[in-house]
Protein backbone atom coordinates (compact mmCIF):
# COMPACT_ATOMS: atom_id res chain seq x y z
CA UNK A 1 18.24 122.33 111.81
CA UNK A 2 20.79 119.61 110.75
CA UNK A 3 24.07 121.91 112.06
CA UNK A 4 21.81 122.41 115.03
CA UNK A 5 20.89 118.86 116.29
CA UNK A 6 24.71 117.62 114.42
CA UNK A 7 26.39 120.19 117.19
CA UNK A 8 23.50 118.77 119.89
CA UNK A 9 25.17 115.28 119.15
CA UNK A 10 28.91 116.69 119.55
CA UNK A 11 28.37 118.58 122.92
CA UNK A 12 26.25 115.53 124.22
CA UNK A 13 29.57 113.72 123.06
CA UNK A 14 31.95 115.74 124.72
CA UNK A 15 29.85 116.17 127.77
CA UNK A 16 28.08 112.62 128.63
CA UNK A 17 27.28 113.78 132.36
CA UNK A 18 24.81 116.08 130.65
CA UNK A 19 23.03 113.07 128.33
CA UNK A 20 20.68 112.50 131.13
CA UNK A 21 19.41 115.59 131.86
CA UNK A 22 19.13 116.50 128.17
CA UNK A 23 17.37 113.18 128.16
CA UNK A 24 15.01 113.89 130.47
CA UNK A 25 13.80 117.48 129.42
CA UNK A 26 13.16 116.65 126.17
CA UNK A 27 10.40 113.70 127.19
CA UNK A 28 9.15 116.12 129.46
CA UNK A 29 8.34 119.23 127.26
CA UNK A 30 9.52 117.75 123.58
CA UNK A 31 10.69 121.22 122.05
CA UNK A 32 9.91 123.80 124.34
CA UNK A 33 13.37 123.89 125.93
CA UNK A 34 14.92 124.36 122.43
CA UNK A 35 12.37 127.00 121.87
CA UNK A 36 13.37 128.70 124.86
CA UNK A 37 17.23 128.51 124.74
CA UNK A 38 16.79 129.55 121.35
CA UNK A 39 14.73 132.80 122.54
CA UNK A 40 17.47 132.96 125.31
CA UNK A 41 20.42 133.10 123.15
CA UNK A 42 20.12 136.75 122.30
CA UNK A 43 21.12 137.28 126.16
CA UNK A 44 24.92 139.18 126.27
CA UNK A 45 27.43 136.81 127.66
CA UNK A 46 30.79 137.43 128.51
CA UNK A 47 33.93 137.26 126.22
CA UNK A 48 35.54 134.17 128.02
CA UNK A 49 32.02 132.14 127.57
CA UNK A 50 31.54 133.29 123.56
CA UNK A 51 35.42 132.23 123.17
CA UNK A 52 34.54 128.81 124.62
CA UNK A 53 31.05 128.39 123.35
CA UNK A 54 32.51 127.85 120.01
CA UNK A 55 34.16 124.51 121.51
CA UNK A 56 31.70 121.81 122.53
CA UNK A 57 33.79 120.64 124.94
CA UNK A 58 34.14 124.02 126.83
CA UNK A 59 31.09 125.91 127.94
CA UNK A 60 27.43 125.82 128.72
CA UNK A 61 24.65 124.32 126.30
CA UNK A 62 23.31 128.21 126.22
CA UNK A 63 26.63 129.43 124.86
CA UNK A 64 26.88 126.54 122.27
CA UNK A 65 23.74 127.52 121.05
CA UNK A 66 24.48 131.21 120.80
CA UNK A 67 28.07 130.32 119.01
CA UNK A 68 26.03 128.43 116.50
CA UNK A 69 23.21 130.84 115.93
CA UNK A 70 25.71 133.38 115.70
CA UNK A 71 27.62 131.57 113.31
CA UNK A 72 30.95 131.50 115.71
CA UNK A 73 30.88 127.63 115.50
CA UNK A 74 31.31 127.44 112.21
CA UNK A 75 34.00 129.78 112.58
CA UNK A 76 35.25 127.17 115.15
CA UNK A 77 35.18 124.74 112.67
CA UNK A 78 36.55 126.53 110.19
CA UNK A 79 39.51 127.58 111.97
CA UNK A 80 40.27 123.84 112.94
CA UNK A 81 39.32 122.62 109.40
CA UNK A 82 42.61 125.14 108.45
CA UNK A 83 44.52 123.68 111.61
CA UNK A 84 43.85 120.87 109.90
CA UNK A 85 45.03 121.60 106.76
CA UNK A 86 48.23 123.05 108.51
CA UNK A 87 49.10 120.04 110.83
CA UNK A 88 48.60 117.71 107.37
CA UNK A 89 50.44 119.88 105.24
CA UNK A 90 53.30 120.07 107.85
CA UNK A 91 52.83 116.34 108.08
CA UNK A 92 53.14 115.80 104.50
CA UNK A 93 55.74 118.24 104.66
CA UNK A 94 57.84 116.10 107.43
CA UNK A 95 57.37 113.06 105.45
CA UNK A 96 58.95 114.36 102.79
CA UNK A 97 62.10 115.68 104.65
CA UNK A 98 61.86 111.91 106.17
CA UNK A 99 62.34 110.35 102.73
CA UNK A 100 64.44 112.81 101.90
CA UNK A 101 66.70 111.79 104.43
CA UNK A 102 66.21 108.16 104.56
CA UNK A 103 67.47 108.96 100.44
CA UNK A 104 70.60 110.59 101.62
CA UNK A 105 71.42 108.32 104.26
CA UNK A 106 71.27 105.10 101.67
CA UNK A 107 73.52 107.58 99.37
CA UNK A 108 75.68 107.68 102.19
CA UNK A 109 75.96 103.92 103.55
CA UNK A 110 76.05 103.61 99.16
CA UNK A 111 79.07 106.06 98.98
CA UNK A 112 80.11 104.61 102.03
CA UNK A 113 80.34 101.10 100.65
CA UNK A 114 82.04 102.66 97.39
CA UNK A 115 84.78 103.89 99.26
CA UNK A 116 85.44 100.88 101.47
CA UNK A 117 85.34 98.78 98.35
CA UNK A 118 88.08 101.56 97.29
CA UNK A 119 89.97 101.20 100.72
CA UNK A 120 90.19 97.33 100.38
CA UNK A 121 91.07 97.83 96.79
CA UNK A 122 93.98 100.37 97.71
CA UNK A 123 95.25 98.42 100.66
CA UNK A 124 95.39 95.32 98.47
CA UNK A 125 97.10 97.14 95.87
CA UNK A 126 99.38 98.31 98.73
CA UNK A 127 100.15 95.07 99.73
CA UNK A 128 100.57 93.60 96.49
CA UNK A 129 103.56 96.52 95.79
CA UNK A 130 104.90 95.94 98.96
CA UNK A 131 105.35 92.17 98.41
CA UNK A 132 106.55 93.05 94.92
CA UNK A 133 109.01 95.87 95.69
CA UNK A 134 110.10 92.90 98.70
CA UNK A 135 110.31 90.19 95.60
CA UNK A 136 112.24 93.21 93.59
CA UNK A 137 114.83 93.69 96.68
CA UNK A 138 115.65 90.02 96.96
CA UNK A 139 116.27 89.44 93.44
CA UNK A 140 118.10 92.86 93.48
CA UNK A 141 120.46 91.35 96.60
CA UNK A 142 121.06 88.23 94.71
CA UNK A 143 122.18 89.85 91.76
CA UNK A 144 124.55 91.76 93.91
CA UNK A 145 125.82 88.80 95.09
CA UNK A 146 126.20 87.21 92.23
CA UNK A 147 128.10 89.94 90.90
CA UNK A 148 130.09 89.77 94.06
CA UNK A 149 130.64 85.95 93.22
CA UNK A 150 131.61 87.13 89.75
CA UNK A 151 133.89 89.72 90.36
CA UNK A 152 135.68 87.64 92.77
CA UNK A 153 135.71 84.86 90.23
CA UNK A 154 137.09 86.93 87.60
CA UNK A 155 139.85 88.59 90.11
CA UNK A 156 140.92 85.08 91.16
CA UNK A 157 140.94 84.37 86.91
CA UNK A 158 143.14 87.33 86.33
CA UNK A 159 145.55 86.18 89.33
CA UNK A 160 146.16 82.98 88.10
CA UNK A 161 146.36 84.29 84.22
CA UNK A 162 149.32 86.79 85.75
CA UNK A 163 150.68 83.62 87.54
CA UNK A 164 150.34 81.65 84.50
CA UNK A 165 151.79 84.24 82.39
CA UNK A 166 154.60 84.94 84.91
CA UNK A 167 155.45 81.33 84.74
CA UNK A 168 155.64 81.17 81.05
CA UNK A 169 157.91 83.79 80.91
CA UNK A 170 160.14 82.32 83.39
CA UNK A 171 160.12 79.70 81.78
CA UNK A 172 160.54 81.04 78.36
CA UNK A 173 163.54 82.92 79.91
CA UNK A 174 164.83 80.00 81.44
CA UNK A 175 164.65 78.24 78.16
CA UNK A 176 166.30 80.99 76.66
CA UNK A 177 169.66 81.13 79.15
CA UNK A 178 169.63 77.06 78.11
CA UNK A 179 169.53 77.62 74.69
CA UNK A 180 172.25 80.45 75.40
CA UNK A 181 174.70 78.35 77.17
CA UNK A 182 173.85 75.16 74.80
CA UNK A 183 175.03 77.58 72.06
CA UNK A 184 178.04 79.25 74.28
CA UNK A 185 178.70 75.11 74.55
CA UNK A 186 178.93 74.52 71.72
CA UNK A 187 180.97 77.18 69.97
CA UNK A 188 182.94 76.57 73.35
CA UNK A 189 183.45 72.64 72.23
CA UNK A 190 184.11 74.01 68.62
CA UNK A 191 187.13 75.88 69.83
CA UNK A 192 188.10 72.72 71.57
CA UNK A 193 187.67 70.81 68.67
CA UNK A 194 189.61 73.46 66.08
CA UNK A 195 192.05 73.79 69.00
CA UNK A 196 192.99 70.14 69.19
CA UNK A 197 193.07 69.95 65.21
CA UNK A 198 196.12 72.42 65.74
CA UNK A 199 197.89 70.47 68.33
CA UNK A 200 198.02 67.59 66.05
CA UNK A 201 199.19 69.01 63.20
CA UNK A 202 202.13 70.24 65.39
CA UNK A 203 203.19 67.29 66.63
């Protein structure tokens, strides 16, 4: 009696335009129409009105009452208890493939982050070689100028040590042809000397 008046309270539900009437035979004859339909409910229906007996929504208030005598709403119920089951198992399932992905995606903005972090460390590290290789060049072209500077210094050195040294030997040759003719003088005045020591012993 509980399924029976618990399934009388979810057809009334599902159909309200049949409260009234429902209403108004039961003040009228209290349990006789029960009593009847119940008597009634071994009558044959058809396959379409058993399959939507079972749903309280669907059908007349004799097939409801035949479903649940015959024990096809609680099949009903059964069946949707197990939809149930399904639709919250695939729900639990689909929250878990959420999370799942909500997990990869902050791996991903994570790894992400890593390698921008890596990028910005790479490109500074970029930069700094470029400035230093830049740094390395300039000293490198001032070095070659310097040794430019030097090389021309020590070119200009070596001319003037082969002027210098061309000088002195001039000059030490020209020192030498004085000395030669002082001495070619003098043994030149010596004969002159030993010559006119022999003209006055002549006369």
């Amino acid at each position: 009696m509980p399924n029976l008046f618990s399934f009388v309270r979810t057809y009334l539900k599902a159909k309200p335009q049949a409260t009234a009437s429902v209403i108004l035979v039961a003040r009228i004859a209290g349990l006789l129409p029960f009593i009847f339909l119940l008597g009634c409910s071994s009558v044959p229906t058809s396959i379409a009105d058993q399959q939507t007996a079972t749903d309280p929504s669907t059908g007349g208030l004799l097939q409801t009452v035949q479903a649940l005598r015959t024990g096809a709403y609680e099949q009903y119920l059964q069946a949707k208890r197990t939809e149930l089951r399904h639709w919250q198992s695939a729900q639990t399932k689909q929250r878990s493939a959420i999370i799942g992905l909500k997990e990869h995606r902050t791996r991903l903005e994570r790894e992400k982050a890593s390698l921008a972090k890596t990028a910005n460390s790479h490109a500074h590290h970029t930069q700094t070689s470029q400035e230093r290789i830049q740094a390395l060049n300039q000293q490198r072209t001032e070095l070659v100028n310097e040794t430019q500077n030097l090389q021309a210094a020590a070119q200009q050195l070596d001319q003037t040590l082969k002027t210098q040294t061309q000088q002195r030997v001039e000059k030490q040759q020209r020192i030498s042809a004085l000395l030669a003719e002082r001495e070619r003088l003098r043994q030149a005045l010596k004969l002159m000397i030993n010559s006119d020591g022999s003209l006055t012993e002549e006369f």
